[in-house]
Structure formats: structure tokens, C-alpha cells
N, C-alpha and C. Protein backbone atom coordinates (compact mmCIF):
# COMPACT_ATOMS: atom_id res chain seq x y z
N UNK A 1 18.55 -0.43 -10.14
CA UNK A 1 17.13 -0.34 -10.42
C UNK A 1 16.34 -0.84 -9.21
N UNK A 2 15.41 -0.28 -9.22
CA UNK A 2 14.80 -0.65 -7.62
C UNK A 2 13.56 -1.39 -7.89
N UNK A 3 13.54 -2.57 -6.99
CA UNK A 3 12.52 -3.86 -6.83
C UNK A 3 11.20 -3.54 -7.40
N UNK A 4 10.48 -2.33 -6.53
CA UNK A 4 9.27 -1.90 -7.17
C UNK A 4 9.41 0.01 -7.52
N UNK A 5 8.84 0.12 -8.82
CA UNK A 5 8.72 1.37 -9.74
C UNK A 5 7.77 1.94 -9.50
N UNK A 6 7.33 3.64 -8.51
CA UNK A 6 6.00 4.22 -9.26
C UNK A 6 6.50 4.64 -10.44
N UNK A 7 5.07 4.50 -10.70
CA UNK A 7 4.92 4.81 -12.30
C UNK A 7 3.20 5.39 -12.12
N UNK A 8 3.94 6.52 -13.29
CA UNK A 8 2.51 7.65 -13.56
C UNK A 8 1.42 7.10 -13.47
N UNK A 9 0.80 5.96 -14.21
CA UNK A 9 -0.03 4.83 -14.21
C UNK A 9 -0.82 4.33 -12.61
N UNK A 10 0.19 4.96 -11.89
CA UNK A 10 -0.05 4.96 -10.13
C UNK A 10 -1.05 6.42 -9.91
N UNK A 11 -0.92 7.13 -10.05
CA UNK A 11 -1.46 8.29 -9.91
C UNK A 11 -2.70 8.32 -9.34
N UNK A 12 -3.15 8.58 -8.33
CA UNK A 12 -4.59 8.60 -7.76
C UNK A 12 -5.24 10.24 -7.54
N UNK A 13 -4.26 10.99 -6.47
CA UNK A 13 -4.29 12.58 -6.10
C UNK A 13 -3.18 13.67 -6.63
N UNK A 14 -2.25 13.04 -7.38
CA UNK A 14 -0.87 13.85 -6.92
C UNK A 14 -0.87 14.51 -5.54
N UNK A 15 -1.32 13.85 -4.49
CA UNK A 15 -1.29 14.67 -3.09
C UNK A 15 -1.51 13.61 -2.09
N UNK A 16 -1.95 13.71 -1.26
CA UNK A 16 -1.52 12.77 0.15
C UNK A 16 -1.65 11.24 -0.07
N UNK A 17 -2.49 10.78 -0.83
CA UNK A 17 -2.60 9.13 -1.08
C UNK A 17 -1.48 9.11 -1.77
N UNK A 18 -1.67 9.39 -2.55
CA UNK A 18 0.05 9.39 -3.71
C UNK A 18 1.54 8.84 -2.33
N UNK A 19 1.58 10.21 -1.58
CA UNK A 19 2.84 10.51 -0.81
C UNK A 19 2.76 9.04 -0.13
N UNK A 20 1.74 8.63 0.20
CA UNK A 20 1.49 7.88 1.18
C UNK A 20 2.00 6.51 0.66
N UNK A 21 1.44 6.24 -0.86
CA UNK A 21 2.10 5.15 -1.39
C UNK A 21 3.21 5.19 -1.93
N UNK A 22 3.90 6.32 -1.91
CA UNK A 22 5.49 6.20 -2.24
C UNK A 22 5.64 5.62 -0.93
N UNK A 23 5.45 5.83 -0.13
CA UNK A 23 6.30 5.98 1.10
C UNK A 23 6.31 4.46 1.45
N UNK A 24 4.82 4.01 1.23
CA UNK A 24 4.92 2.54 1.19
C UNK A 24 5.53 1.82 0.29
N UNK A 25 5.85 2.03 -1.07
CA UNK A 25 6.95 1.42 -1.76
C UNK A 25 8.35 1.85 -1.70
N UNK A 26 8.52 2.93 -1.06
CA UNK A 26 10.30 3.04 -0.58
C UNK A 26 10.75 1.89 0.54
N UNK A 27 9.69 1.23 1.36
CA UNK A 27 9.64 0.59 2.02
C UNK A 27 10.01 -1.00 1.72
N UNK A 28 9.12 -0.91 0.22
CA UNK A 28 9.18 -2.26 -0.47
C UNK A 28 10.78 -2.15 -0.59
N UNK A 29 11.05 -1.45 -1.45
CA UNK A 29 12.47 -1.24 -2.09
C UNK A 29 13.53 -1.46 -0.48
N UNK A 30 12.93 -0.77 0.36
CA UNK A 30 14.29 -0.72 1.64
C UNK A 30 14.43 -2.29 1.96
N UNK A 31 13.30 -2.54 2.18
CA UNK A 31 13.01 -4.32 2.56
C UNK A 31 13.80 -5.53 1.34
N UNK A 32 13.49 -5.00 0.12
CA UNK A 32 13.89 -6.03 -0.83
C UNK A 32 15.58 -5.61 -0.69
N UNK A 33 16.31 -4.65 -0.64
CA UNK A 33 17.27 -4.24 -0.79
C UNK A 33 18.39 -4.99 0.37
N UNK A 34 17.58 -4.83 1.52
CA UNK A 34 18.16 -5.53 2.47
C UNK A 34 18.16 -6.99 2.49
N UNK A 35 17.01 -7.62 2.03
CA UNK A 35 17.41 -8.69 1.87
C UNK A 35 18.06 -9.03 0.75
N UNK A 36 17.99 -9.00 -0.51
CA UNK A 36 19.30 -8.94 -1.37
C UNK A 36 20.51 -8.82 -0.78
N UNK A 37 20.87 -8.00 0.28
CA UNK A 37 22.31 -8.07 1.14
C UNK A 37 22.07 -8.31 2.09
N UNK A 38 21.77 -9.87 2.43
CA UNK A 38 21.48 -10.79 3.56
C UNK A 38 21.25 -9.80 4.58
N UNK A 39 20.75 -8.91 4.29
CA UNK A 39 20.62 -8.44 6.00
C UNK A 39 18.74 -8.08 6.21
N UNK A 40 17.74 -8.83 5.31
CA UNK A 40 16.92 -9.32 5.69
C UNK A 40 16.09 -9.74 7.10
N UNK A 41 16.97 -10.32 8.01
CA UNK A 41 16.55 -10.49 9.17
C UNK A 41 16.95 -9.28 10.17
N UNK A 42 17.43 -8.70 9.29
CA UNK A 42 18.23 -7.61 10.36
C UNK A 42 16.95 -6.33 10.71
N UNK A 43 16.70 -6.11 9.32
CA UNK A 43 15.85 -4.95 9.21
C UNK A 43 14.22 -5.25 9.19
N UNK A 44 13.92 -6.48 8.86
CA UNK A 44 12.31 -6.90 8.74
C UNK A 44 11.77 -6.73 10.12
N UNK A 45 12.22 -6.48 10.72
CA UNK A 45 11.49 -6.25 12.03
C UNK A 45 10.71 -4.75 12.16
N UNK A 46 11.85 -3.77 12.28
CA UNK A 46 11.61 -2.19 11.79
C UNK A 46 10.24 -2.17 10.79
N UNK A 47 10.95 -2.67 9.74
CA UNK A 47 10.39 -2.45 8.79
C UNK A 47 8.70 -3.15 8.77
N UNK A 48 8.69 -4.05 9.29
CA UNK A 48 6.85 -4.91 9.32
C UNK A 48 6.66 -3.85 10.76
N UNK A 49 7.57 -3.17 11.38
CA UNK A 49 6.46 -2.49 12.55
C UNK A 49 6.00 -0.92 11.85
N UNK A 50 7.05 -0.54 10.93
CA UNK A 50 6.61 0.46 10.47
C UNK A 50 5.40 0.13 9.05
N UNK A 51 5.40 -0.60 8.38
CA UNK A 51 4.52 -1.12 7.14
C UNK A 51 3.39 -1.01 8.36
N UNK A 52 2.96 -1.99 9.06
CA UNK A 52 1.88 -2.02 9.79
C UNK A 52 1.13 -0.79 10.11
N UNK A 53 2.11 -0.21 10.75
CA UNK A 53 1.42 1.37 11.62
C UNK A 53 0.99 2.27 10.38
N UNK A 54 1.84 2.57 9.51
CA UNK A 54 1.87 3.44 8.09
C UNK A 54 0.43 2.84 7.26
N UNK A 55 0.90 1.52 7.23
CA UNK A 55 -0.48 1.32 6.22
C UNK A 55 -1.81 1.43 6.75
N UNK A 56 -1.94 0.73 8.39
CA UNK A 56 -2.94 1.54 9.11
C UNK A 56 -3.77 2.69 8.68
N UNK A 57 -2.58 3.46 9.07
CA UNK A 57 -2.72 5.27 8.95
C UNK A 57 -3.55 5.83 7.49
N UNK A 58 -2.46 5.17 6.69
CA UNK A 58 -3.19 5.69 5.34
C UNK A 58 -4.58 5.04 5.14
N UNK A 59 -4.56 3.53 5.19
CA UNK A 59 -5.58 3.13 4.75
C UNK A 59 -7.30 3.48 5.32
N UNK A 60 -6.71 4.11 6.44
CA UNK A 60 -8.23 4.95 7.18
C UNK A 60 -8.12 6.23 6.45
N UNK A 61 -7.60 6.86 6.30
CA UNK A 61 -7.32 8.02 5.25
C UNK A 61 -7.99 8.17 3.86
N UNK A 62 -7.43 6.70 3.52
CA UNK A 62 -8.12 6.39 2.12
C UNK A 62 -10.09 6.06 2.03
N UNK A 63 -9.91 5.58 3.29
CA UNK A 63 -11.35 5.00 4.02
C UNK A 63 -12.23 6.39 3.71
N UNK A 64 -11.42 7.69 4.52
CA UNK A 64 -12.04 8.45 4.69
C UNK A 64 -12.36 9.73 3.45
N UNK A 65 -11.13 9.42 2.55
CA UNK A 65 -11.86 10.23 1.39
C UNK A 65 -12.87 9.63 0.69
N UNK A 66 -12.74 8.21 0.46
CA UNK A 66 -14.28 7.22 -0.14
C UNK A 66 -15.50 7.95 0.54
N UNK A 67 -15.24 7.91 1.67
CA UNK A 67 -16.68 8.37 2.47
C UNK A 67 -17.16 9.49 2.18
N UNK A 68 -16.35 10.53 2.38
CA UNK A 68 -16.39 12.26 2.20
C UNK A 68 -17.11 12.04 0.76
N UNK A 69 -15.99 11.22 0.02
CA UNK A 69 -16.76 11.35 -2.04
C UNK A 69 -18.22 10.65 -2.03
N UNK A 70 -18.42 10.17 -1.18
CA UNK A 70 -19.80 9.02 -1.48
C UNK A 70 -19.52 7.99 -2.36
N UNK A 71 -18.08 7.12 -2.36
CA UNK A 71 -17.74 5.99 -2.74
C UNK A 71 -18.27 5.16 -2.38
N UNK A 72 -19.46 4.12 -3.60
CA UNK A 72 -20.48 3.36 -3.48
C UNK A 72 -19.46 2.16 -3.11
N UNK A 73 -18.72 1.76 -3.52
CA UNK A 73 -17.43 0.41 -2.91
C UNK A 73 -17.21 0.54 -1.88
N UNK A 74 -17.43 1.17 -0.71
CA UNK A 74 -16.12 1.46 0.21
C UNK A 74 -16.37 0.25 1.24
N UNK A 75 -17.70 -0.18 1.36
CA UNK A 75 -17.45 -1.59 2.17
C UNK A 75 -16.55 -2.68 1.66
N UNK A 76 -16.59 -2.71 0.01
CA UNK A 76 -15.51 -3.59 -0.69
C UNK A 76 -14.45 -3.54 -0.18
N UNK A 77 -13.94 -2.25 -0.13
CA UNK A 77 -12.56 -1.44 -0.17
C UNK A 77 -12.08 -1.67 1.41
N UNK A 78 -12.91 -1.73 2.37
CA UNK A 78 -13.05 -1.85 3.85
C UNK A 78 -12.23 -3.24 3.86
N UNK A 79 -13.39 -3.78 3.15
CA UNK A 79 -12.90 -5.45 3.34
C UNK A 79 -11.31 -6.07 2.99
N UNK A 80 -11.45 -5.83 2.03
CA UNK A 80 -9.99 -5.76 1.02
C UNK A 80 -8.95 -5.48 2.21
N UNK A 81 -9.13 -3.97 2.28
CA UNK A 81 -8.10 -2.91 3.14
C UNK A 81 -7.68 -4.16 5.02
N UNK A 82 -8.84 -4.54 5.14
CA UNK A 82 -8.78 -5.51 6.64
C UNK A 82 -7.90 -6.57 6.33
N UNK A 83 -8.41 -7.18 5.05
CA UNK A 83 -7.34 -8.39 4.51
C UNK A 83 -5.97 -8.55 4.60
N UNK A 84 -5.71 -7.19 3.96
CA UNK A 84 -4.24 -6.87 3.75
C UNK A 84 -3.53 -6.82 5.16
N UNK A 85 -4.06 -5.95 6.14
CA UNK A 85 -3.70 -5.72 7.47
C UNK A 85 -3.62 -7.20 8.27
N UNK A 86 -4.62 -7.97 7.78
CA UNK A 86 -3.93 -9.05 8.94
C UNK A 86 -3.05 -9.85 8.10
N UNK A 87 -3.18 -9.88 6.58
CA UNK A 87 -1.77 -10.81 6.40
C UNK A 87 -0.34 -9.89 6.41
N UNK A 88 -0.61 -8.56 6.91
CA UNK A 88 0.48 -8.38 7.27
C UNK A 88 1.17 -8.81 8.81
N UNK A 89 -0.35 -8.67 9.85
CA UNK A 89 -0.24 -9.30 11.03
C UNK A 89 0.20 -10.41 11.04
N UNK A 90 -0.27 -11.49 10.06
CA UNK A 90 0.24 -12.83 9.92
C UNK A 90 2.01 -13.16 9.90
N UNK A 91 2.42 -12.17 8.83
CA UNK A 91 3.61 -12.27 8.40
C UNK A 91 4.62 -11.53 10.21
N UNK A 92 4.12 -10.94 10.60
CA UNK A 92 4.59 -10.23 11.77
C UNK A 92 4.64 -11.28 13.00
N UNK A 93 3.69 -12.25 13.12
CA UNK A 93 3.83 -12.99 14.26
C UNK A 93 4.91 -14.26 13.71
N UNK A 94 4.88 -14.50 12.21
CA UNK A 94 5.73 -15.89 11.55
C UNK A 94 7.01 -15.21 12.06
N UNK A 95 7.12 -13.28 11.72
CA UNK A 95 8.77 -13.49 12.12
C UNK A 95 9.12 -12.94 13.58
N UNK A 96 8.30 -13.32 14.42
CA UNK A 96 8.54 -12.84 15.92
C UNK A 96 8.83 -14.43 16.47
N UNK A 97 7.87 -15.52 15.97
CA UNK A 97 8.37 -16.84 15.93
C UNK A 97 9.27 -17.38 15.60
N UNK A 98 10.27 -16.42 14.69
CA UNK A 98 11.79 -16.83 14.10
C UNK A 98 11.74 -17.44 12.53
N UNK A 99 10.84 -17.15 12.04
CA UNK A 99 10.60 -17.93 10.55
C UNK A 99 11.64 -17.05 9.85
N UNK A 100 12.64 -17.58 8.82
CA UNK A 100 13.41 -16.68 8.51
C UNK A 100 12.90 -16.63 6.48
N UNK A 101 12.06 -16.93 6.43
CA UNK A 101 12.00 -16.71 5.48
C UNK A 101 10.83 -15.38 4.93
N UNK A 102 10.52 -14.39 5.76
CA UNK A 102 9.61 -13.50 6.00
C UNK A 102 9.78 -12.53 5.30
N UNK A 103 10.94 -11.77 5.68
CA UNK A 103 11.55 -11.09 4.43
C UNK A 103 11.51 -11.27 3.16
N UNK A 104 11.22 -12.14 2.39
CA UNK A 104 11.37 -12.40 1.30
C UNK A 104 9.62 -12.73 0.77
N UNK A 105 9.26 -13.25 1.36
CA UNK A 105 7.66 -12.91 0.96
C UNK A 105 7.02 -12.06 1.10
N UNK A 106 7.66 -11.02 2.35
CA UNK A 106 7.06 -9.86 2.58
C UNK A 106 7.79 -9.03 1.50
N UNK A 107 8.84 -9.07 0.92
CA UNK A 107 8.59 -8.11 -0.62
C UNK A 107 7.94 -8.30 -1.74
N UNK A 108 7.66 -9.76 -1.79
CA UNK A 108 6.81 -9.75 -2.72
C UNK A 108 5.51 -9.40 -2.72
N UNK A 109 4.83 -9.65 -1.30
CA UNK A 109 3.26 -10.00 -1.29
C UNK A 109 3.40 -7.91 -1.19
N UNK A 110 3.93 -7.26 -0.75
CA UNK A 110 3.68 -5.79 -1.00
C UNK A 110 3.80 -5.51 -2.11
N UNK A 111 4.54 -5.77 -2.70
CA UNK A 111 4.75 -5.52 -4.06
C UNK A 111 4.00 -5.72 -4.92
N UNK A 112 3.03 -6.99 -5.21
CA UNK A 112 2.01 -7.33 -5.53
C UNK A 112 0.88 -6.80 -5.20
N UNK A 113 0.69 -6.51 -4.28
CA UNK A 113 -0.70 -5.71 -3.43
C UNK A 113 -0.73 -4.27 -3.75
N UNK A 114 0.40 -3.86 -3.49
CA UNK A 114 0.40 -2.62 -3.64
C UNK A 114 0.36 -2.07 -5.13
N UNK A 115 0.85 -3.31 -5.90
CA UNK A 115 0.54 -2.97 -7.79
C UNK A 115 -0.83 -3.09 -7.61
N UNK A 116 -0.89 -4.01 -7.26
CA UNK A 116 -3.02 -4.12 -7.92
C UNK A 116 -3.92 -3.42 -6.95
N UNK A 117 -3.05 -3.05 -5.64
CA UNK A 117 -4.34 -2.35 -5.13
C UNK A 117 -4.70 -1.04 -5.69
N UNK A 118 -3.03 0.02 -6.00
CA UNK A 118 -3.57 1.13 -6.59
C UNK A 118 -3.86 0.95 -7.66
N UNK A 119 -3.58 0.39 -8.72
CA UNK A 119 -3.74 0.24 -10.47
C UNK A 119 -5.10 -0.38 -10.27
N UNK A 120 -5.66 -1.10 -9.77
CA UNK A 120 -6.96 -1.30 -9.92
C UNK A 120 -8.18 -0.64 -9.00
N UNK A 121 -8.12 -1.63 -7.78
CA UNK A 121 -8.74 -0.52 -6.81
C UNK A 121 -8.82 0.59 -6.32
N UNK A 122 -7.45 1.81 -6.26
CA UNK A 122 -7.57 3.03 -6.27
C UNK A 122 -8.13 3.53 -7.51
N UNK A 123 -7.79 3.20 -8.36
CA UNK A 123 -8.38 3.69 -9.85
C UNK A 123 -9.59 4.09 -9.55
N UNK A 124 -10.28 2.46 -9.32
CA UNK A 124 -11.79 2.82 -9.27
C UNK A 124 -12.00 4.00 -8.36
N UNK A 125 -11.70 4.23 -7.39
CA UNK A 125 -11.85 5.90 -6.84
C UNK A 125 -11.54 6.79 -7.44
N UNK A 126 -10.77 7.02 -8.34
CA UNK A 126 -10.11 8.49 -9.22
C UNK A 126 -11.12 8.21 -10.29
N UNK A 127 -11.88 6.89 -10.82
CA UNK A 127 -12.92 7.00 -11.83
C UNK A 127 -13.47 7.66 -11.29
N UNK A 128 -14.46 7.32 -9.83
CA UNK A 128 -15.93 7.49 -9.33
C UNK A 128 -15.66 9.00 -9.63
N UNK A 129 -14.22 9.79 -8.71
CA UNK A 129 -14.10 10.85 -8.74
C UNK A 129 -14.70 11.84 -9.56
N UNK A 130 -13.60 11.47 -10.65
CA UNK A 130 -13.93 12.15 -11.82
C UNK A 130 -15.11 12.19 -12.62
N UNK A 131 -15.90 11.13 -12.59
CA UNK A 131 -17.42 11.05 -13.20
C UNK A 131 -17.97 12.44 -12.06
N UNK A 132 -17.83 12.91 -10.72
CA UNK A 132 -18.61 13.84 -10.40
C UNK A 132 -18.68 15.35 -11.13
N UNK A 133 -19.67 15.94 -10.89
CA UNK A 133 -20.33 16.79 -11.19
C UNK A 133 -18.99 17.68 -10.86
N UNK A 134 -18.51 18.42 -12.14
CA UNK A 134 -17.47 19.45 -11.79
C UNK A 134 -15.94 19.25 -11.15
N UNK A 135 -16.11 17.69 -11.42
CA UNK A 135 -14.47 17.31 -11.17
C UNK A 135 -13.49 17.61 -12.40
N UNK A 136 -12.30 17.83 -11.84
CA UNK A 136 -11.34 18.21 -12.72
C UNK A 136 -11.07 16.34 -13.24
N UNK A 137 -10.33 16.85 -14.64
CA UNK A 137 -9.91 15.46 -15.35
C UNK A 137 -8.66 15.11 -15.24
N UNK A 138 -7.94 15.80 -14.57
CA UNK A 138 -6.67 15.33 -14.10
C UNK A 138 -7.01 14.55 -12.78
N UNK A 139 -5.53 13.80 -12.11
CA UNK A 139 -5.93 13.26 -10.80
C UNK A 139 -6.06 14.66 -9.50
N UNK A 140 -5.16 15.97 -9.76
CA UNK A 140 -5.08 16.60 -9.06
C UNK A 140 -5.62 17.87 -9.20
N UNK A 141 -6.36 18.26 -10.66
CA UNK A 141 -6.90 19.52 -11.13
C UNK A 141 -6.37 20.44 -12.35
């Protein structure tokens, strides 16, 4: 069974945000997996350079459909979204310093973030969505 589950309940586009947060929780799962078989220090390196760049990527992505929709939050969402990025920076310089316990908070604190950011805060975008004029009531149509 794997560390962290999507679940339908995740659903924002069925389309590129979606892909985007699997991709970031296969990540969770690769990270927790490895450390479960001590090899934690082995792979957290890869893995916080790729989380970094990836979540980057999407999270301007995400930036940029708020904008396109006229998402009244998106300075919230800005803010939030900056947060996350430097405590991932944070966690990236603890394990370039040799902290060996990095791995192991870094599955949780994604794991956590990434539950409440889409289940709550993406939500609120697939609400705003759908309240528009001629949106479909599914996430994807």
C-alpha cells in the first residue's frame, strides 16, 4: 500500500493539474519508500532537486489558470504557493548540510501539504470554477 493515496476526492481538472499532482505524489511514495529501505539518504537528494523544479513548474501553472479564471484568491494562493517553495528550500539546504533526518520529514510535510493543499485550496478553484457562467459540473466537462 503506498504512503500517500489519490483519491477521487483529489480531483481538480481530470487534466494537467491533476497529472501534475500525481506526479508529485509518486514522488511522495518514491521518497517514503526509500526511506522505509534505509536508502533515504541515498535518493533525497534527486528527489528534493526534482520536487523543487516540478513543483515550481506546476505551481506557476496553477498561478496561471487562477488568473486566466479571474480567481479572486490568487494572491492567497501566491502566498501559500511561496511558503511551500521555501520550506522546501529549507529542507534542501538542512540536507546539503548533512542533516540526516530530511528524508523523513520531507515525506511527511508533502504529504500533508499536498492533502490539504488540493482538498482544500484547489477545491476552492474547481468551486470558483464551476459557479461560472456555463461551466460544466464535472471537474473536466
Amino acid at each position: 500500500m503506498a504512503y500517500f493515496e489519490w483519491a477521487r476526492d483529489m480531483v481538480i481538472d481530470d487534466g494537467p493539474i491533476d497529472d501534475d499532482h500525481k506526479h508529485l505524489v509518486r514522488l511522495v511514495n518514491e521518497l517514503h519508500d526509500a526511506t522505509t529501505e534505509g536508502r533515504g539518504r541515498e535518493v533525497v537528494g534527486r528527489i528534493l532537486d526534482d520536487l523543487i523544479r516540478y513543483t515550481n513548474e506546476h505551481l506557476r501553472k496553477e498561478e496561471a489558470v487562477m488568473a486566466e479564471a479571474g480567481f479572486p484568491n490568487l494572491e492567497r494562493h501566491k502566498i501559500g504557493h511561496q511558503a511551500f517553495i521555501d520550506q522546501l528550500g529549507k529542507l534542501q539546504r538542512r540536507y546539503q548540510e548533512g542533516s540526516i533526518a530530511v528524508a523523513a520529514q520531507l515525506s511527511s510535510v508533502l504529504r500533508d501539504w499536498l492533502s490539504i493543499h488540493i482538498r482544500r485550496n484547489d477545491r476552492e478553484l474547481l468551486d470558483f470554477m464551476r459557479r461560472q457562467p456555463g461551466a460544466p459540473t464535472s471537474p473536466r466537462g
